[in-house]
N, C-alpha and C. Protein backbone atom coordinates (compact mmCIF):
# COMPACT_ATOMS: atom_id res chain seq x y z
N UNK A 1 5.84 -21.24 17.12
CA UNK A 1 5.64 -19.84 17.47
C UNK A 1 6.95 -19.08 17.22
N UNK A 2 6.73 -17.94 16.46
CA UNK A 2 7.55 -16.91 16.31
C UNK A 2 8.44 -16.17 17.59
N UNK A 3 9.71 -16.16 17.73
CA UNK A 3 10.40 -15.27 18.81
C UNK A 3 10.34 -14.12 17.95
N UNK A 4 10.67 -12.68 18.81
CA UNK A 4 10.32 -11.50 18.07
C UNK A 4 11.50 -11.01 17.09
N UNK A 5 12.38 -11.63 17.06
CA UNK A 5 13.18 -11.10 16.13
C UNK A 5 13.25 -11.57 14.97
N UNK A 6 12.15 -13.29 14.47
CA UNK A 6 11.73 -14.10 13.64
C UNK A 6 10.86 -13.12 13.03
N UNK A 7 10.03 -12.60 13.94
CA UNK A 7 8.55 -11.76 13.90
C UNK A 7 9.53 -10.41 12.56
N UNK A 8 10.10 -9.62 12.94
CA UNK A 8 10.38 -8.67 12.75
C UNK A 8 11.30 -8.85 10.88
N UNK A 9 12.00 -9.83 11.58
CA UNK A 9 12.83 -10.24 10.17
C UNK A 9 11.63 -11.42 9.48
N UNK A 10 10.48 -11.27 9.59
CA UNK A 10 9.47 -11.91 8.34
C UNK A 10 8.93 -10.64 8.33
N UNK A 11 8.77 -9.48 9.22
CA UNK A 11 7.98 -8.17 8.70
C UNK A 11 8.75 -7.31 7.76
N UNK A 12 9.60 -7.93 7.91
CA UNK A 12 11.14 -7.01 6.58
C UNK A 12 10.91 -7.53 5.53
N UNK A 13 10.47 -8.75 5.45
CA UNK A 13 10.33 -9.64 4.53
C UNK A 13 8.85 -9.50 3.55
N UNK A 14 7.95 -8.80 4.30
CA UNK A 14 6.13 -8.79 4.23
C UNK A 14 6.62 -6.95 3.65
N UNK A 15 7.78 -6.37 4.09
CA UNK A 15 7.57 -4.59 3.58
C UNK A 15 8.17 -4.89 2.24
N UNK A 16 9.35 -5.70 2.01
CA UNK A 16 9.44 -5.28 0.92
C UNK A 16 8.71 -6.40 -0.02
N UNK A 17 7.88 -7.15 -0.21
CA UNK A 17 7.29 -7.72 -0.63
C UNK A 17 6.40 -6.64 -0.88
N UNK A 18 5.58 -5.77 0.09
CA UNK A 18 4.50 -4.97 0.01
C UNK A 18 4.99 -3.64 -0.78
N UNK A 19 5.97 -3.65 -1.11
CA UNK A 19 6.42 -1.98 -1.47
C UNK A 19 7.37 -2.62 -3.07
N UNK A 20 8.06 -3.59 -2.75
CA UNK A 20 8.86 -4.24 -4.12
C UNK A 20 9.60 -2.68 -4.55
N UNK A 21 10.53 -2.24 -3.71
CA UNK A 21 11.61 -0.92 -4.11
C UNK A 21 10.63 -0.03 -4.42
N UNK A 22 9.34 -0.01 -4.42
CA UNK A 22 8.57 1.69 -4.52
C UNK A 22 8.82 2.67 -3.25
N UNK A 23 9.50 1.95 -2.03
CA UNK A 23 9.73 2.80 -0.83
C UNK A 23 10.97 2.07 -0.24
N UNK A 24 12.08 2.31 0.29
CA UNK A 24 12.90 1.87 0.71
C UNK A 24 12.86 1.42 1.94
N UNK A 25 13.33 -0.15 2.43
CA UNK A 25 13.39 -0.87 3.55
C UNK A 25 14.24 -0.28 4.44
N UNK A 26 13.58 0.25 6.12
CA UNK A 26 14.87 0.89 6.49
C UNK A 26 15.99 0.07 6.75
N UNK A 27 17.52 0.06 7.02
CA UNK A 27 18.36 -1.10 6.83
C UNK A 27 18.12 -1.24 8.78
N UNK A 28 17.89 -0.48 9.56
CA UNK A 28 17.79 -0.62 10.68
C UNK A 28 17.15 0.12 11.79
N UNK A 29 16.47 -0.65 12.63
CA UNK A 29 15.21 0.05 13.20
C UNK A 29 15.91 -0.49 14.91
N UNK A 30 15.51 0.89 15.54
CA UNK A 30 16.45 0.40 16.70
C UNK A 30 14.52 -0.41 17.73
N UNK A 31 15.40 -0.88 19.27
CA UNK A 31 14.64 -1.70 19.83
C UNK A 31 13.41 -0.60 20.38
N UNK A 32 12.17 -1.11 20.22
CA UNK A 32 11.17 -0.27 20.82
C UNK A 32 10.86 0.70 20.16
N UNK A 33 11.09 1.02 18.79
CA UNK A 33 11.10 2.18 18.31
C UNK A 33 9.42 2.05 17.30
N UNK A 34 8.92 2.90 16.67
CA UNK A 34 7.89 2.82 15.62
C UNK A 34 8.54 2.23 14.85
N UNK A 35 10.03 1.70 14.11
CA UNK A 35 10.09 1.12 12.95
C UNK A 35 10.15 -0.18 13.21
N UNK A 36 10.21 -0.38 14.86
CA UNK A 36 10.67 -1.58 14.62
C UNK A 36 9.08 -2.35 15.31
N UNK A 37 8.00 -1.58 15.97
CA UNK A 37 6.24 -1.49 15.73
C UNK A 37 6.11 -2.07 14.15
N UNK A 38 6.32 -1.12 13.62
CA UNK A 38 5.46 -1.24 11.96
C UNK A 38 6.11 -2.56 11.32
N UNK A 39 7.47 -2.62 11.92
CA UNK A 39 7.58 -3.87 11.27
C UNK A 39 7.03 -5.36 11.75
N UNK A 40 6.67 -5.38 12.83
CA UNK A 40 6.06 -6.29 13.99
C UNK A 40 4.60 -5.87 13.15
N UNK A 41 3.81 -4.84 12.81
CA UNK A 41 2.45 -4.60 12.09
C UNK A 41 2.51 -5.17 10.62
N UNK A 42 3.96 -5.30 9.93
CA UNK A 42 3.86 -5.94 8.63
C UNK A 42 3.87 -7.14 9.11
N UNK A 43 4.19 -7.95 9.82
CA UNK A 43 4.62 -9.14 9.95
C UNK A 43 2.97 -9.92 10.17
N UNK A 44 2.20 -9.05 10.95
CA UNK A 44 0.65 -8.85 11.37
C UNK A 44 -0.36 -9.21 10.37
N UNK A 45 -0.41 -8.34 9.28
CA UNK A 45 -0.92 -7.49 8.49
C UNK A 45 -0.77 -8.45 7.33
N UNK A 46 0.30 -7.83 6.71
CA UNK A 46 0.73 -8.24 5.15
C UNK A 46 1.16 -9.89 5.48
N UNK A 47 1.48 -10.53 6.59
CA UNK A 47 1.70 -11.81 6.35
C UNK A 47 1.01 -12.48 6.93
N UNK A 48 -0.16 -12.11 7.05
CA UNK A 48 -1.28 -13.06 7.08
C UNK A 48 -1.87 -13.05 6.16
N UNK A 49 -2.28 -14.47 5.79
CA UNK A 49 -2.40 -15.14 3.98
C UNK A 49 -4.14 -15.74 3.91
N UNK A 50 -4.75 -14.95 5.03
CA UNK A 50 -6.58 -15.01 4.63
C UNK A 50 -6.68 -14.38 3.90
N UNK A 51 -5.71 -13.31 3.55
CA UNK A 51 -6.88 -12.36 1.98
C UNK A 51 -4.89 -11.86 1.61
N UNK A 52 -5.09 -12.31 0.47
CA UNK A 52 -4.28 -11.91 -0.61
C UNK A 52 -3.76 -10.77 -0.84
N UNK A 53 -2.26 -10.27 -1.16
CA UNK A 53 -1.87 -9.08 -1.42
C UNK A 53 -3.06 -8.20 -1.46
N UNK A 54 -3.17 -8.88 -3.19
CA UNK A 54 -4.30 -7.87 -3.62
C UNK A 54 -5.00 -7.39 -2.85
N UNK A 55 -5.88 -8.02 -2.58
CA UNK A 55 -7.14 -8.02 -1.41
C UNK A 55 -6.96 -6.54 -0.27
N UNK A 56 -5.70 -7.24 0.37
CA UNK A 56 -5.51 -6.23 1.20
C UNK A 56 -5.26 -4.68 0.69
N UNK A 57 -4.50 -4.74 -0.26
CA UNK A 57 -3.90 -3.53 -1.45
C UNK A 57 -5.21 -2.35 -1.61
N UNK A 58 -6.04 -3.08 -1.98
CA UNK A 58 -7.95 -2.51 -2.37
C UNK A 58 -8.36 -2.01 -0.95
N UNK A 59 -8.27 -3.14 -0.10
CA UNK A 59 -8.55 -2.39 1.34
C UNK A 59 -8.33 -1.26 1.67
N UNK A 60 -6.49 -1.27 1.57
CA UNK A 60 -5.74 0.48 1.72
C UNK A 60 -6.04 1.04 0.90
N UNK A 61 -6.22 1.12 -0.55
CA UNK A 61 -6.29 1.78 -1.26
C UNK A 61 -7.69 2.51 -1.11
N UNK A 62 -9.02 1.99 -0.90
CA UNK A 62 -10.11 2.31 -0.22
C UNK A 62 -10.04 3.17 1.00
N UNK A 63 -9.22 3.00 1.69
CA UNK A 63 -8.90 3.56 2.62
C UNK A 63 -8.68 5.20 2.90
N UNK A 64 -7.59 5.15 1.86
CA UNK A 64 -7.01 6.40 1.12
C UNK A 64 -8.34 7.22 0.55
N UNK A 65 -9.24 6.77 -0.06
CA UNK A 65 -9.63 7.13 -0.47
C UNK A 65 -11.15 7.48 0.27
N UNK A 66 -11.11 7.17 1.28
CA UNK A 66 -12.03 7.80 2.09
C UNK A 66 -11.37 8.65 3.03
N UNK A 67 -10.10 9.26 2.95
CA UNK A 67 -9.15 9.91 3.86
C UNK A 67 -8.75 10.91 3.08
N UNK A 68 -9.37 12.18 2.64
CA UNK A 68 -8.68 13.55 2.14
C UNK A 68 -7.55 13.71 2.83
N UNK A 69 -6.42 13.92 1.65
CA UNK A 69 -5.50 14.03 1.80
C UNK A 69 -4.30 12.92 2.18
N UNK A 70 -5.08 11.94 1.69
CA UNK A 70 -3.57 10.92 1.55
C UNK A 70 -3.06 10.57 0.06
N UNK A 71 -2.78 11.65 -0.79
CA UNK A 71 -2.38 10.94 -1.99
C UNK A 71 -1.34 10.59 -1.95
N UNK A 72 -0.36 11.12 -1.27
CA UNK A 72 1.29 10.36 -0.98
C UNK A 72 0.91 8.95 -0.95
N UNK A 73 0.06 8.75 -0.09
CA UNK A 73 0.01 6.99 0.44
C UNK A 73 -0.72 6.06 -0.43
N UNK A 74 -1.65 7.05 -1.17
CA UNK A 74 -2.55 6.55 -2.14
C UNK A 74 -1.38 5.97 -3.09
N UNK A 75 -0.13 6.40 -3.79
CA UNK A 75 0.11 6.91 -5.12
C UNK A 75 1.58 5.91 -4.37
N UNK A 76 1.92 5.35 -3.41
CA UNK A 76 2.55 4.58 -2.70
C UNK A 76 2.14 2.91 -2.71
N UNK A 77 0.81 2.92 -2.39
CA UNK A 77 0.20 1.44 -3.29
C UNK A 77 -0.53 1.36 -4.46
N UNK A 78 -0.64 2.76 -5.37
CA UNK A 78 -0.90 2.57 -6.41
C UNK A 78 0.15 1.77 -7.32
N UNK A 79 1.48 2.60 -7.05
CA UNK A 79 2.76 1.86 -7.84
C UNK A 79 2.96 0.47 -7.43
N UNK A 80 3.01 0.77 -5.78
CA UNK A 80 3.20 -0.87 -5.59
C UNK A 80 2.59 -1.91 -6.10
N UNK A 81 0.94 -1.70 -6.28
CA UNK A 81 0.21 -2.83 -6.81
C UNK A 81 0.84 -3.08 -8.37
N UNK A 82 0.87 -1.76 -8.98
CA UNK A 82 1.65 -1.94 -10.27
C UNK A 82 2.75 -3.01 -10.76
N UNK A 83 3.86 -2.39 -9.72
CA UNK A 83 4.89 -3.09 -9.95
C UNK A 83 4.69 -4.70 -9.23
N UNK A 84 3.94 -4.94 -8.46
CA UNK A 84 3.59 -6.25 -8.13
C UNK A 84 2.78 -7.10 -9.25
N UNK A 85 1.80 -6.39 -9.95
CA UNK A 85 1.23 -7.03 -10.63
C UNK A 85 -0.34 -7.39 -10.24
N UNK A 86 -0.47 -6.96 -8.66
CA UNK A 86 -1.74 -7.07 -8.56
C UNK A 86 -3.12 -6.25 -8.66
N UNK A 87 -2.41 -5.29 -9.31
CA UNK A 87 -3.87 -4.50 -9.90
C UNK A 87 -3.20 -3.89 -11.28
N UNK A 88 -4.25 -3.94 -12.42
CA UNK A 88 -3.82 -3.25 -13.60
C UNK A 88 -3.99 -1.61 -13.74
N UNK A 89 -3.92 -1.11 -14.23
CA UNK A 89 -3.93 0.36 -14.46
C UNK A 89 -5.80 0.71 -14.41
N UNK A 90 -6.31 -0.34 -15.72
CA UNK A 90 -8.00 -0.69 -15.84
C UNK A 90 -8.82 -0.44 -14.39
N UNK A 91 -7.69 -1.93 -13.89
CA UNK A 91 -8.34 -2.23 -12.47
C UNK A 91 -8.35 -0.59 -11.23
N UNK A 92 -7.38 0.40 -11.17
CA UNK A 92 -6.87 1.44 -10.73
C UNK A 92 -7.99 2.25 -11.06
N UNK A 93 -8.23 2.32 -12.40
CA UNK A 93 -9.32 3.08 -12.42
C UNK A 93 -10.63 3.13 -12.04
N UNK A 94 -11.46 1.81 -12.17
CA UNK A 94 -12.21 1.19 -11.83
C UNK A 94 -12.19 1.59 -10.13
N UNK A 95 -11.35 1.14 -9.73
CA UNK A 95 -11.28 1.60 -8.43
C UNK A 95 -11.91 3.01 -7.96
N UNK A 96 -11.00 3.54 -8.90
CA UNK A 96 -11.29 5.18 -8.45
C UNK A 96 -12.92 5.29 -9.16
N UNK A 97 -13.16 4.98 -9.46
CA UNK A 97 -14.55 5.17 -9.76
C UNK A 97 -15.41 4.74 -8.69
N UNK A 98 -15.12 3.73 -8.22
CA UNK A 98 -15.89 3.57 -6.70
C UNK A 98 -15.83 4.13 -5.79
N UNK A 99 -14.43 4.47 -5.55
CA UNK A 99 -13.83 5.62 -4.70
C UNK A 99 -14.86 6.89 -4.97
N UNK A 100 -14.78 7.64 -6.29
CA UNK A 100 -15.37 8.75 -6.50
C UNK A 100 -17.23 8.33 -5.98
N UNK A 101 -17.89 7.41 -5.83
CA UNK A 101 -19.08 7.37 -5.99
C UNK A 101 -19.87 6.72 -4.55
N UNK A 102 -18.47 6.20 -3.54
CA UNK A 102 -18.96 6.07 -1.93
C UNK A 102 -18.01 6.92 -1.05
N UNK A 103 -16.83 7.36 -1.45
CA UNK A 103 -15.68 8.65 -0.58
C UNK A 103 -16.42 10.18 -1.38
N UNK A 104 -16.56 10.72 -2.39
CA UNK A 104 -16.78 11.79 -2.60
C UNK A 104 -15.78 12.18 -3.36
N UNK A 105 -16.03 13.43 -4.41
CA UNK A 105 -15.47 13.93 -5.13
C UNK A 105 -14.00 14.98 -4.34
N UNK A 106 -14.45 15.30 -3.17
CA UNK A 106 -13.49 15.89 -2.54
C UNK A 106 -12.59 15.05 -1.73
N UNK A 107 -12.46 14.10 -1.69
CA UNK A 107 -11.52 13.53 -0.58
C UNK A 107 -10.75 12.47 -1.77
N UNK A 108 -11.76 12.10 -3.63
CA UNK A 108 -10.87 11.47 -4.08
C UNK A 108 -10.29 12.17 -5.10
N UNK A 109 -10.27 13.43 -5.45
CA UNK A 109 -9.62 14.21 -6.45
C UNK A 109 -8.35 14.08 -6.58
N UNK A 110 -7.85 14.36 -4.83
CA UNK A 110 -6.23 14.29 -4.98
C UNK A 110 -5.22 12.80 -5.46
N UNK A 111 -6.36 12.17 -5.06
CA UNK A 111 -6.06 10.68 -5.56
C UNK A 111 -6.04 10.20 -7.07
N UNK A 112 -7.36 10.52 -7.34
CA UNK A 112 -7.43 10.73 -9.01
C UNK A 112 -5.91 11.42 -9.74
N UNK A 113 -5.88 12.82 -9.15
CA UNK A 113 -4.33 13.13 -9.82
C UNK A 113 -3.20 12.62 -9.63
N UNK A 114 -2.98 11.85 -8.85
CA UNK A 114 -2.07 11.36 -8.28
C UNK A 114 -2.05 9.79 -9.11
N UNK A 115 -3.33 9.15 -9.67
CA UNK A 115 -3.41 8.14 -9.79
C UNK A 115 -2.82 8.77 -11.35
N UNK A 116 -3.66 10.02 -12.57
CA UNK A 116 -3.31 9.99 -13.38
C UNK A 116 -1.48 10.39 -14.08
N UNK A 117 -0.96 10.62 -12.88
CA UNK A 117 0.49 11.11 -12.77
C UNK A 117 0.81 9.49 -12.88
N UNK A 118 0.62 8.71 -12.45
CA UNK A 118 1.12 7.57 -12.00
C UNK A 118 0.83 6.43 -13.65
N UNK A 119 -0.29 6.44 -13.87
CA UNK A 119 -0.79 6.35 -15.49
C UNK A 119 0.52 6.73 -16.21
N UNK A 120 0.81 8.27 -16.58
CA UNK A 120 1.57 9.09 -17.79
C UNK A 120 3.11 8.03 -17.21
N UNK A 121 3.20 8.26 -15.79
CA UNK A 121 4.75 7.41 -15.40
C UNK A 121 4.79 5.94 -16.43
N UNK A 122 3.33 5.25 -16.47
CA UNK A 122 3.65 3.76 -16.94
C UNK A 122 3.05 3.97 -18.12
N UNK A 123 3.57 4.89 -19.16
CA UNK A 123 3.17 5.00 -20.61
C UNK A 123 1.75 4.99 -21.19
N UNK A 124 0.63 5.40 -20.30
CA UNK A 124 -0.55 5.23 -20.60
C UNK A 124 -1.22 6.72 -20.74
């Protein structure tokens, strides 16, 4: 069993794994605080190994996309999956096509642009 500061320094370990430099690790999260929550929620979350990066990645990304108005967060694991390797650009789209056809045209538009900004970034 994990003591909490094991917990916290494997959730440092599960953010930047989950982000790979698309968002910066904070260098320090004081005691009791939300950063040092979310990192106790990565440790939760992203390092539990029943469903795969990926897996989970599609989850949020689904997520987003039933949530008008998250393209920041959308366009946050869009890159990440990128630069991880676990979703292709194909696969991104594909996505958004499901997105567009069970979230709605209004809640995935901003996503769509956000996804095709993210496209022109990786030469496509």
């Amino acid at each position: 069993m994990m003591n909490e500061q094991e917990i916290i320094e494997h959730g440092r370990k599960m953010f930047k794994k989950c982000y790979n430099g698309v968002i910066p690790l904070p260098e320090s999260v004081a005691p009791d605080s939300f950063g040092e929550l979310n990192l106790k929620l990565f440790h939760e979350v992203w390092g539990d190994d029943r469903l795969s990066f990926r897996d989970k990645r599609l989850l949020v990304i689904g997520v987003m996309g039933g949530r008008a108005g998250s393209p920041d967060m959308f366009a946050i694991h869009a890159r990440s999956a990128l630069k991880n390797g676990e979703l292709t650009i194909d696969e991104l789209r594909a996505s958004m096509k499901v997105l567009l056809n069970y979230a709605g045209a209004p809640a995935t538009s901003p996503l769509y642009l956000a996804l095709e900004n993210i496209i022109k970034e990786n030469g496509g």
